[in-house]
Protein backbone atom coordinates (compact mmCIF):
# COMPACT_ATOMS: atom_id res chain seq x y z
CA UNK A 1 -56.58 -25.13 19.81
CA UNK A 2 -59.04 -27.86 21.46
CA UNK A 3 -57.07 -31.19 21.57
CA UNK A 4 -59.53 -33.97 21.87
CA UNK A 5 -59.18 -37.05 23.56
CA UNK A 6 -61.48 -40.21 23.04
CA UNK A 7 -61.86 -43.31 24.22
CA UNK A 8 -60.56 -46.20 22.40
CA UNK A 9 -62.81 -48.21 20.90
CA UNK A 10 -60.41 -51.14 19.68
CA UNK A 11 -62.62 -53.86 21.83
CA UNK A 12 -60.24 -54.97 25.06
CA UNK A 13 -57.84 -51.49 24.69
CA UNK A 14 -57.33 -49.77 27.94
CA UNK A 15 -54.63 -47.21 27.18
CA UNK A 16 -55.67 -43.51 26.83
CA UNK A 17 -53.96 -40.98 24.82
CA UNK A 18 -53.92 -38.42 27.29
CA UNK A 19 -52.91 -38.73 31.32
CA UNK A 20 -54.28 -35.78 33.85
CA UNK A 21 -50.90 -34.84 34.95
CA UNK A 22 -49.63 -33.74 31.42
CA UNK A 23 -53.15 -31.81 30.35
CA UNK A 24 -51.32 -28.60 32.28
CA UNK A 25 -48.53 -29.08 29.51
CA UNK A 26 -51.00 -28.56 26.47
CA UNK A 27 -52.84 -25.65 28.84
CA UNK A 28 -49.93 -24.03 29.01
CA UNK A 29 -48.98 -24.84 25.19
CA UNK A 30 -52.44 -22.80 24.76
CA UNK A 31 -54.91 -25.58 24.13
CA UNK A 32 -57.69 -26.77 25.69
CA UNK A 33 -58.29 -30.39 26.54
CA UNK A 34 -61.34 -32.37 25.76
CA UNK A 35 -61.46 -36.15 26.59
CA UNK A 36 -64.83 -38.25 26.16
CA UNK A 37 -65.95 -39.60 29.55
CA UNK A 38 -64.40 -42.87 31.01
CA UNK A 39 -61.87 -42.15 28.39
CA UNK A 40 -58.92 -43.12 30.86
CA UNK A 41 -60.98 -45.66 33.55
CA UNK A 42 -60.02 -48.66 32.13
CA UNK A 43 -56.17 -47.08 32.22
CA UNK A 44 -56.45 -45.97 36.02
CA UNK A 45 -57.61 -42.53 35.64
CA UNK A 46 -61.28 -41.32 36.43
CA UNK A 47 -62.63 -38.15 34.95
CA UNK A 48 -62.44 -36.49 38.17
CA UNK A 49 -58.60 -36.62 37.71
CA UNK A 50 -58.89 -35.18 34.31
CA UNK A 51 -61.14 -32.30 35.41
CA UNK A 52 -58.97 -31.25 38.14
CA UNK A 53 -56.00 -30.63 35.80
CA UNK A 54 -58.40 -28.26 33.88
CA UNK A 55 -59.94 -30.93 31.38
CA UNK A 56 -63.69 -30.54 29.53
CA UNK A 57 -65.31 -34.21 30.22
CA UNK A 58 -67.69 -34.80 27.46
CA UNK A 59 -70.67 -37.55 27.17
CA UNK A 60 -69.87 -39.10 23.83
CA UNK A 61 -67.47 -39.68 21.34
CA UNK A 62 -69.35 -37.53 18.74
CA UNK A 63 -69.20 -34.41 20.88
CA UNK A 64 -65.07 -34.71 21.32
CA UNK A 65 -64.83 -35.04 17.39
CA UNK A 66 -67.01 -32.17 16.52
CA UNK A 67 -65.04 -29.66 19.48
CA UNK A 68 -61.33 -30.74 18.62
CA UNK A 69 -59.25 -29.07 16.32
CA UNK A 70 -56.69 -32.14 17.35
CA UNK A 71 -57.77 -35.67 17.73
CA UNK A 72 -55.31 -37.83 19.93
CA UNK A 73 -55.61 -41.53 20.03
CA UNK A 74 -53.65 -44.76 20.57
CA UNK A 75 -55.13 -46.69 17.75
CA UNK A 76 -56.59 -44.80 14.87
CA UNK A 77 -57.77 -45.96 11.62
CA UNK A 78 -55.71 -48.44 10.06
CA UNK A 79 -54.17 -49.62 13.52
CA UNK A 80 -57.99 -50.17 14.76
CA UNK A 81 -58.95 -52.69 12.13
CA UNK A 82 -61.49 -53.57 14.21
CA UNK A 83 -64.08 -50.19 14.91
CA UNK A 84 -61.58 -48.14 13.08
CA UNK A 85 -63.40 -47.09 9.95
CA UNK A 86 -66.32 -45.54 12.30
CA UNK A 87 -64.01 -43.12 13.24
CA UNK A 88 -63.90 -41.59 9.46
CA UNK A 89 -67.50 -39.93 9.65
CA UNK A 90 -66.39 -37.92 12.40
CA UNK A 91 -63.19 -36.59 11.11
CA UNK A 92 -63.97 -33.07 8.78
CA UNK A 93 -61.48 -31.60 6.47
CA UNK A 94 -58.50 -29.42 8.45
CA UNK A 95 -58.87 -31.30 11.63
CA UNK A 96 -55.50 -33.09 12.82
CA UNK A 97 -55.61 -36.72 14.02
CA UNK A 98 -52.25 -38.25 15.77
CA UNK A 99 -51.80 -41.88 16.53
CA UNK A 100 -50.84 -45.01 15.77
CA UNK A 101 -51.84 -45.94 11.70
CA UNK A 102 -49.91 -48.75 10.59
CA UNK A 103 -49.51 -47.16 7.15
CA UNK A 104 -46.54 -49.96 6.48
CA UNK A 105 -48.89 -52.34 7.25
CA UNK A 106 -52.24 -51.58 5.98
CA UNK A 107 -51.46 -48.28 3.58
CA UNK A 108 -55.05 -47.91 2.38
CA UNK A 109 -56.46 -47.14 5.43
CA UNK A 110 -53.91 -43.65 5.51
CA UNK A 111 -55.71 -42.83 2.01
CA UNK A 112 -59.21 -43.18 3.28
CA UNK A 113 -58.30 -40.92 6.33
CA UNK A 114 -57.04 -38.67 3.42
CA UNK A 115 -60.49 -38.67 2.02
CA UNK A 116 -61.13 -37.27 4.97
CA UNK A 117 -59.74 -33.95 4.46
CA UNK A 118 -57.90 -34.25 7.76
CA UNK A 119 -54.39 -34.00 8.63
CA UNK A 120 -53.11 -37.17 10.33
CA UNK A 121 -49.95 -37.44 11.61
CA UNK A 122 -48.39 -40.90 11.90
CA UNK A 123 -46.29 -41.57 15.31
CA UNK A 124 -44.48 -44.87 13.68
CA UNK A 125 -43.29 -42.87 11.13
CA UNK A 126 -41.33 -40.62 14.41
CA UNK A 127 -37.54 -39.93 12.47
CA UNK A 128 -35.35 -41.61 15.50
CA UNK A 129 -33.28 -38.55 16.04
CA UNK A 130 -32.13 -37.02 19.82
CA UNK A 131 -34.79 -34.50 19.58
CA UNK A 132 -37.13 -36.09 18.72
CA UNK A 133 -36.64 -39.25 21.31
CA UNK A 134 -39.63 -37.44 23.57
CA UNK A 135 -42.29 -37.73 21.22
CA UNK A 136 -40.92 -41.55 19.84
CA UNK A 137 -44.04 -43.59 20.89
CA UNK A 138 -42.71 -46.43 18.79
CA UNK A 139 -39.98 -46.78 21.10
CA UNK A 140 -42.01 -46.19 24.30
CA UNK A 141 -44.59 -48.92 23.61
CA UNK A 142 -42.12 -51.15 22.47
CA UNK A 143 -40.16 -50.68 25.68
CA UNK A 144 -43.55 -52.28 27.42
CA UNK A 145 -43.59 -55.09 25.26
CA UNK A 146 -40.25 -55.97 26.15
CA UNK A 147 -40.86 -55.60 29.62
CA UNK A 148 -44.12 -57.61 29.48
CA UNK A 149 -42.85 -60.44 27.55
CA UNK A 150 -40.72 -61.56 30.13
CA UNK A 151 -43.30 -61.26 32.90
CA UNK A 152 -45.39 -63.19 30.66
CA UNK A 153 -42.69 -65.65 29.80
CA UNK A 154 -41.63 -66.17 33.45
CA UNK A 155 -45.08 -67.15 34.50
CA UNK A 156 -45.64 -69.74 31.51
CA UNK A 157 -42.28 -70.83 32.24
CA UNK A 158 -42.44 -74.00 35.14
CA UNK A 159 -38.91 -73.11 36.36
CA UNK A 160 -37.54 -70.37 38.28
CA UNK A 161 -35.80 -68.07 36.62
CA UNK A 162 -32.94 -67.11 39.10
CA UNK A 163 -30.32 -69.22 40.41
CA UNK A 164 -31.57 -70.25 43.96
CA UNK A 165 -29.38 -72.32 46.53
CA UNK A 166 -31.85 -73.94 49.41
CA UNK A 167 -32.03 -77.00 51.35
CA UNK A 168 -33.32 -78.73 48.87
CA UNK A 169 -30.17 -78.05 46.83
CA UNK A 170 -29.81 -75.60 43.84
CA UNK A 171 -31.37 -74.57 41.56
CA UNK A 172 -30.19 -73.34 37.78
CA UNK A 173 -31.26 -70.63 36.67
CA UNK A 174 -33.69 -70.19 33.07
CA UNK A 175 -31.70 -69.35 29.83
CA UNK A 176 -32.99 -66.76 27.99
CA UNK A 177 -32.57 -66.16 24.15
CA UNK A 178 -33.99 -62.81 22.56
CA UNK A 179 -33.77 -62.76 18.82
CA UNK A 180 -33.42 -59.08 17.84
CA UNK A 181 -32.15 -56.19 20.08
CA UNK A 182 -34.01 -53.19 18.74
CA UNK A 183 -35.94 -51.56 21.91
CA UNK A 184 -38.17 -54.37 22.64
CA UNK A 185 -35.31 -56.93 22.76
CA UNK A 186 -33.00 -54.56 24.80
CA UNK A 187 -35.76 -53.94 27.30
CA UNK A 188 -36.46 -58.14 27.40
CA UNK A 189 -32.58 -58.48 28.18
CA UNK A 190 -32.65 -56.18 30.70
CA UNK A 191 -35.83 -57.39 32.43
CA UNK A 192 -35.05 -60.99 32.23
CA UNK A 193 -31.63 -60.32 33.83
CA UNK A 194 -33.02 -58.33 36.70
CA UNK A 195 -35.12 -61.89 37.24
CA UNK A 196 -32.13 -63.71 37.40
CA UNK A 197 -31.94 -65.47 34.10
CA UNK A 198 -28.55 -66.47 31.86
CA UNK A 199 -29.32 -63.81 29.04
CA UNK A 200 -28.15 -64.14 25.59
CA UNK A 201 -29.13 -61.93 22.37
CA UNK A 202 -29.18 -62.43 18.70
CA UNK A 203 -29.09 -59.37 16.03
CA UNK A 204 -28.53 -59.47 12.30
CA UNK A 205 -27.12 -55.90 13.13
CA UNK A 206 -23.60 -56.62 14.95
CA UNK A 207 -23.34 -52.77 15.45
CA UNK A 208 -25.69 -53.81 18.95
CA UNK A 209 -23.37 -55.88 20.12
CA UNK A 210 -22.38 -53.28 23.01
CA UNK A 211 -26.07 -52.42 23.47
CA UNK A 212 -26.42 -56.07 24.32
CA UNK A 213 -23.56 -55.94 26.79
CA UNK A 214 -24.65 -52.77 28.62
CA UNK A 215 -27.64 -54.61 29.46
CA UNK A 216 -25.95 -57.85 30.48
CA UNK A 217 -26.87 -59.88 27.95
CA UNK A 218 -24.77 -62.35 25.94
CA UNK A 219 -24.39 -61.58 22.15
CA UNK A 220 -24.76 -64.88 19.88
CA UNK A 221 -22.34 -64.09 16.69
CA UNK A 222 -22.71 -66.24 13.80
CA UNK A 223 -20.70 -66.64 10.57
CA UNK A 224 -22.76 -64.83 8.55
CA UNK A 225 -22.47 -61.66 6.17
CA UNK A 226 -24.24 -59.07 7.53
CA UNK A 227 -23.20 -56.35 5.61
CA UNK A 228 -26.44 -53.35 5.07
CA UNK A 229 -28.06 -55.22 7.51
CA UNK A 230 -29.95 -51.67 8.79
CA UNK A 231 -31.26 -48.47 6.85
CA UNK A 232 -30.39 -44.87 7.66
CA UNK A 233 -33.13 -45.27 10.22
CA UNK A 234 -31.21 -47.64 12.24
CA UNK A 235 -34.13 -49.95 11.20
CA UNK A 236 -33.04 -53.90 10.27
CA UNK A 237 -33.45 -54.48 6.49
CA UNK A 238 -34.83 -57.51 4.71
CA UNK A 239 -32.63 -60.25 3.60
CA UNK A 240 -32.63 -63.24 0.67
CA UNK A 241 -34.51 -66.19 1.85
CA UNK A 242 -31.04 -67.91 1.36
CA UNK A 243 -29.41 -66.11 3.95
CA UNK A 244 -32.72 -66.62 6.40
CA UNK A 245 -31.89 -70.53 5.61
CA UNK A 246 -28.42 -70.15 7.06
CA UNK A 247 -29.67 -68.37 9.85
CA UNK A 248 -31.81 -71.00 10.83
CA UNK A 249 -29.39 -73.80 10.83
CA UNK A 250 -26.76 -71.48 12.91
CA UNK A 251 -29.49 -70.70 15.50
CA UNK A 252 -30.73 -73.91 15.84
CA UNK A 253 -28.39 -75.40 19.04
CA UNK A 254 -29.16 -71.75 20.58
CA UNK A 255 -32.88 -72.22 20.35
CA UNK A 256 -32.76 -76.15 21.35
CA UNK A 257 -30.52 -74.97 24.42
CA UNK A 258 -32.63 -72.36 25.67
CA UNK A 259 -35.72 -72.23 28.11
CA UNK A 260 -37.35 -69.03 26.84
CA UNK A 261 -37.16 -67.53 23.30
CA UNK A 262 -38.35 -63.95 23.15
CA UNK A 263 -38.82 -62.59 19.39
CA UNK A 264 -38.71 -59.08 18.49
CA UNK A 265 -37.63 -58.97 14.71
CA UNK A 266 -39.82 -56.66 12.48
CA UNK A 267 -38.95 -55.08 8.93
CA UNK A 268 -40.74 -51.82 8.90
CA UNK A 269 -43.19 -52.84 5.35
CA UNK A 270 -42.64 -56.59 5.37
CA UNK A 271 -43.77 -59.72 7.21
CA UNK A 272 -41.61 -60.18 10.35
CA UNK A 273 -38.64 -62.68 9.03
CA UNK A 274 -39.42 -66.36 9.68
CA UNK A 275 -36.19 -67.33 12.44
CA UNK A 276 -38.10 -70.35 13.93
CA UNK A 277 -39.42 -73.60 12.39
CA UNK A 278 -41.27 -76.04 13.93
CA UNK A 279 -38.06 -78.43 13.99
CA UNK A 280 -36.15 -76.04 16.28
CA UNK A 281 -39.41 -75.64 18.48
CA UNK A 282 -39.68 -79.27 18.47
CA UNK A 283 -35.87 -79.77 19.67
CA UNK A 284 -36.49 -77.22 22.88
CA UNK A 285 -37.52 -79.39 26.38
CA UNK A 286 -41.01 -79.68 27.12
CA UNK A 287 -42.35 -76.73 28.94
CA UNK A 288 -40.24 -74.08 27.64
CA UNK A 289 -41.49 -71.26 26.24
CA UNK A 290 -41.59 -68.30 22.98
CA UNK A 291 -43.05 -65.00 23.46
CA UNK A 292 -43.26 -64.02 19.47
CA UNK A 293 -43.43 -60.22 19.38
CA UNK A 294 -43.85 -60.48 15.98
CA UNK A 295 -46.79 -62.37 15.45
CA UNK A 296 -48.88 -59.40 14.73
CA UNK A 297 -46.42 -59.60 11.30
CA UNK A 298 -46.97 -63.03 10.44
CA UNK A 299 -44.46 -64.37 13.45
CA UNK A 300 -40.82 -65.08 13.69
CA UNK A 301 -41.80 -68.62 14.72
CA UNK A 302 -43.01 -70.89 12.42
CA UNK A 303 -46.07 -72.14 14.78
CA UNK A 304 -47.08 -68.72 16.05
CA UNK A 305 -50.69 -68.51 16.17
CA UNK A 306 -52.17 -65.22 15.53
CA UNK A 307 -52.97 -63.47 18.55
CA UNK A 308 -53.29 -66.64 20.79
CA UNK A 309 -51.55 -68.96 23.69
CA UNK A 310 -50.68 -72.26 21.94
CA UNK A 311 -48.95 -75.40 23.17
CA UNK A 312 -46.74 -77.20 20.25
CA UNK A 313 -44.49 -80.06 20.73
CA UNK A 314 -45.09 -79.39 24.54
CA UNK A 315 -43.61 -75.57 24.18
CA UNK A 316 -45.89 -73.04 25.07
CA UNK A 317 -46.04 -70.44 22.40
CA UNK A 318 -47.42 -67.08 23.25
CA UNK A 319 -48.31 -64.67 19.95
CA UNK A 320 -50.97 -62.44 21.74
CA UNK A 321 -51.37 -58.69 19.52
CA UNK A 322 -50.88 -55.44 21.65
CA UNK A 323 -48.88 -56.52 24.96
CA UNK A 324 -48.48 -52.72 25.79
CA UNK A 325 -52.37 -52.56 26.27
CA UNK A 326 -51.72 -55.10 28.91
CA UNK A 327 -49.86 -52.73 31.35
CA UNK A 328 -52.23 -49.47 30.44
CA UNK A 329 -51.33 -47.03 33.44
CA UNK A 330 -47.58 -46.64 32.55
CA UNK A 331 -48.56 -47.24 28.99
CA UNK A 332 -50.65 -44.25 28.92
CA UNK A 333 -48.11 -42.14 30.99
CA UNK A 334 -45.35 -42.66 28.58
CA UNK A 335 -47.81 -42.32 25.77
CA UNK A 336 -49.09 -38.92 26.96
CA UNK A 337 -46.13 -37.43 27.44
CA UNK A 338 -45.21 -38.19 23.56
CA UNK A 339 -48.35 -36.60 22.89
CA UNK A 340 -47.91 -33.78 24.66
CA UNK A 341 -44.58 -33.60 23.49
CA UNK A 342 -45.32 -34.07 19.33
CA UNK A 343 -48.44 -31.04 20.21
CA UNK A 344 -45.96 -28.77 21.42
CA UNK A 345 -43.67 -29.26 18.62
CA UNK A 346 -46.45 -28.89 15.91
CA UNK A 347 -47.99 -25.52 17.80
CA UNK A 348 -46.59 -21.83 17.50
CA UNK A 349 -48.00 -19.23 19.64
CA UNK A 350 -50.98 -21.21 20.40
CA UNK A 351 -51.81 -21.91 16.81
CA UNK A 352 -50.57 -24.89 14.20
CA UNK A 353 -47.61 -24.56 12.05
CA UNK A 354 -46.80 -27.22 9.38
CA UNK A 355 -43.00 -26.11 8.51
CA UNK A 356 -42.02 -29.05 6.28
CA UNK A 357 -38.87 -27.65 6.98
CA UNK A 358 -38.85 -29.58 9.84
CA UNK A 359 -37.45 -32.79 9.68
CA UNK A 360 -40.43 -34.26 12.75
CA UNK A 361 -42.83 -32.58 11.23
CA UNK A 362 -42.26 -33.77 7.52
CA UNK A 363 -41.78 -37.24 8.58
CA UNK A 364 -44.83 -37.66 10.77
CA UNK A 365 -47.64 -36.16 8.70
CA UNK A 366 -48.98 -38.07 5.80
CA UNK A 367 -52.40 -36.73 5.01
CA UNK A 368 -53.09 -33.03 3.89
CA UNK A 369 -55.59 -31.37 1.86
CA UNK A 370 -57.10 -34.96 0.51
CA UNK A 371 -53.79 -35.98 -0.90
CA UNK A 372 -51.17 -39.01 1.01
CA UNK A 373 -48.28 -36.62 1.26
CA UNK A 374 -45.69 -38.88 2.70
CA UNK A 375 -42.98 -40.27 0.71
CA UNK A 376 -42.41 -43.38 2.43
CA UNK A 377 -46.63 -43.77 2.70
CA UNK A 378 -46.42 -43.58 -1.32
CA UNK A 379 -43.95 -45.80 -2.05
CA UNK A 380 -45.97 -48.02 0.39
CA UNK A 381 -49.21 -47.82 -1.27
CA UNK A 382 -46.97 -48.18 -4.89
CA UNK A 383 -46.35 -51.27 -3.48
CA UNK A 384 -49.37 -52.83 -1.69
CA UNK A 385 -50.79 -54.83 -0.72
CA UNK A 386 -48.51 -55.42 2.14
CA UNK A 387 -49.12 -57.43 5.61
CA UNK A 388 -52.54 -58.88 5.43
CA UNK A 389 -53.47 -59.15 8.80
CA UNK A 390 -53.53 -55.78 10.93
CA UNK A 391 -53.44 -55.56 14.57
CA UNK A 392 -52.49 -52.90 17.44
CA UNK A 393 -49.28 -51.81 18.37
């Protein structure tokens, strides 16, 4: 098996789908490796480091297509919205594509890859079970948006984040509020507290309440019922606008108190929940700041601008698409290695196997033979459209 590895072609993406040091893992799997020159520059990693681990270099994008019986990328169709569709001449029927898709967000993309004839495999769609917690690049990207959202945050922010005591007297240190404590919000709290900040967290789902805690965070509990508040996935579920409303109003002294607001909340198929209106952003002191990791949904914050750095009632409001492309050498590295890992998992003696048997396997692949063959991608496409606006992960 040849797994192929291009270059991304969403414009500004520097990740790469593949990292030198884990090409011996899919050599010794019994593939080959095939990456398109410059593939991994813009990540940290020159060809030469990819030919030393036993990689083929090739001089276009074409050429990896037409060798690989596996195509690995970060952004595919449907998660590319941009250069994307390009991508479908190349693919031929029997040919398997991994990536990123977005096929909650944009589920007609997933049947035009179908068109295709070639198997894709969606890595949202990753079951979040212990075996499977290698190959969960959902998780692993969202664990550098948390982490970046802070860094961001802290230098928007024109305070200091820890508590300092000089000369000049001391200094208080920046209060923190994440809304949502899936992995991004989790990996905010933790990063924020290793700056020094007063942490506290907000989560529809009280079960996190500990998770909060480990990482020394504060949880925020409010009178509300809560009960279903998460699916079998451990995923949060929508809610009534009604109970949104109440939400609001019991999070608005939180919000007004704190310097920093980081959002995380997302409902896998639905625009991201609307937790902050322009009156609570209005009530926060001048100069503080929201990092919306939503906005890529629509926004958690009612003045998110897509993909842009906006100033509103003197709070700086940051709702920039695909943070984890931001910090592309560890990006890739954790990346890879669910790569590597989901390749492995898919391959028996050196060749594919497609037991549907398999709970990773079933969940993950969503085109075969033509046909969407995903449950959750049907109902999906039953029920489009969805989220207008598509953007990377």
């Amino acid at each position: 098996m040849i797994v192929g590895v291009p270059k991304e072609s969403y414009p500004g993406e520097r990740r790469v789908a593949m990292v030198p040091s884990l090409v011996p893992t899919l050599v010794k799997a019994g593939c080959e490796v095939a990456i398109e020159t410059e593939a991994g520059a813009a990540a940290g990693y020159p060809d030469s480091g990819y030919a030393e681990k036993g990689a083929r270099v090739l001089p276009s994008r074409e050429q990896v297509f037409a060798t690989a019986d596996i195509v690995i990328q970060v952004l595919c169709h449907g998660a590319n919205d941009r250069t994307g569709r390009a991508d479908l001449a190349l693919l031929r029927p029997g040919q398997v594509l991994i990536g990123f898709l977005r096929p909650d967000n944009v589920p007609h993309t997933v049947a035009e890859i179908a068109a295709t004839g070639a198997m894709a495999f969606s890595v949202e769609l990753m079951p979040r079970i212990t075996r499977s917690q290698s190959m969960d690049a959902l998780s692993a990207m969202a664990t550098v948006c948390g982490y970046k959202a802070v860094i961001m945050a802290a230098e928007a922010l024109p305070r200091f984040f820890p508590m300092l005591t000089t000369a000049a007297g001391t200094i208080t240190p920046a209060r923190v509020l994440v809304l949502g404590a899936g992995v991004a919000g989790l990996q905010a709290i933790a990063t924020a507290r290793r700056l020094g900040a007063v942490v506290s967290a907000y989560d529809v789902r009280s079960a996190v309440k500990e998770q909060v805690q480990s990482v020394g965070g504060r949880f925020v509990e409010l009178p509300l019922e809560t009960g279903q508040a998460e699916d079998a996935r451990g995923y949060a579920v929508a809610k009534e606008e009604s109970f949104y409303q109440r939400q609001r109003e019991l999070l608005a002294r939180t919000v007004a108190d704190s310097d920093v607001v980081i959002s995380t909340a997302v409902v896998p198929g639905k625009p991201a929940p609307r937790l902050v209106t322009a009156e609570m952003v209005a009530s926060m002191a001048p100069g503080s700041v929201i990092v919306d990791l939503a906005a890529e949904r629509g926004g958690n914050c009612e003045l998110t601008h897509p993909d842009q750095i906006a100033v509103e009632h003197g709070v700086t409001i940051a709702g920039l698409f695909n943070l984890a492309g931001t910090v592309p050498y560890h990006a890739s590295q954790m990346y890879a290695r669910n790569m590597s890992g989901l390749i492995v998992h898919l391959l028996k003696g050196g060749k594919l196997n497609i037991d549907l048997q398999d709970e990773i396997t079933r969940d993950t692949l969503v085109t075969r033979d033509g046909k969407v063959v995903n449950n959750r991608v049907q109902e999906f496409l039953a029920s489009a459209p969805q989220v207008a606006q598509s953007s990377p992960n």
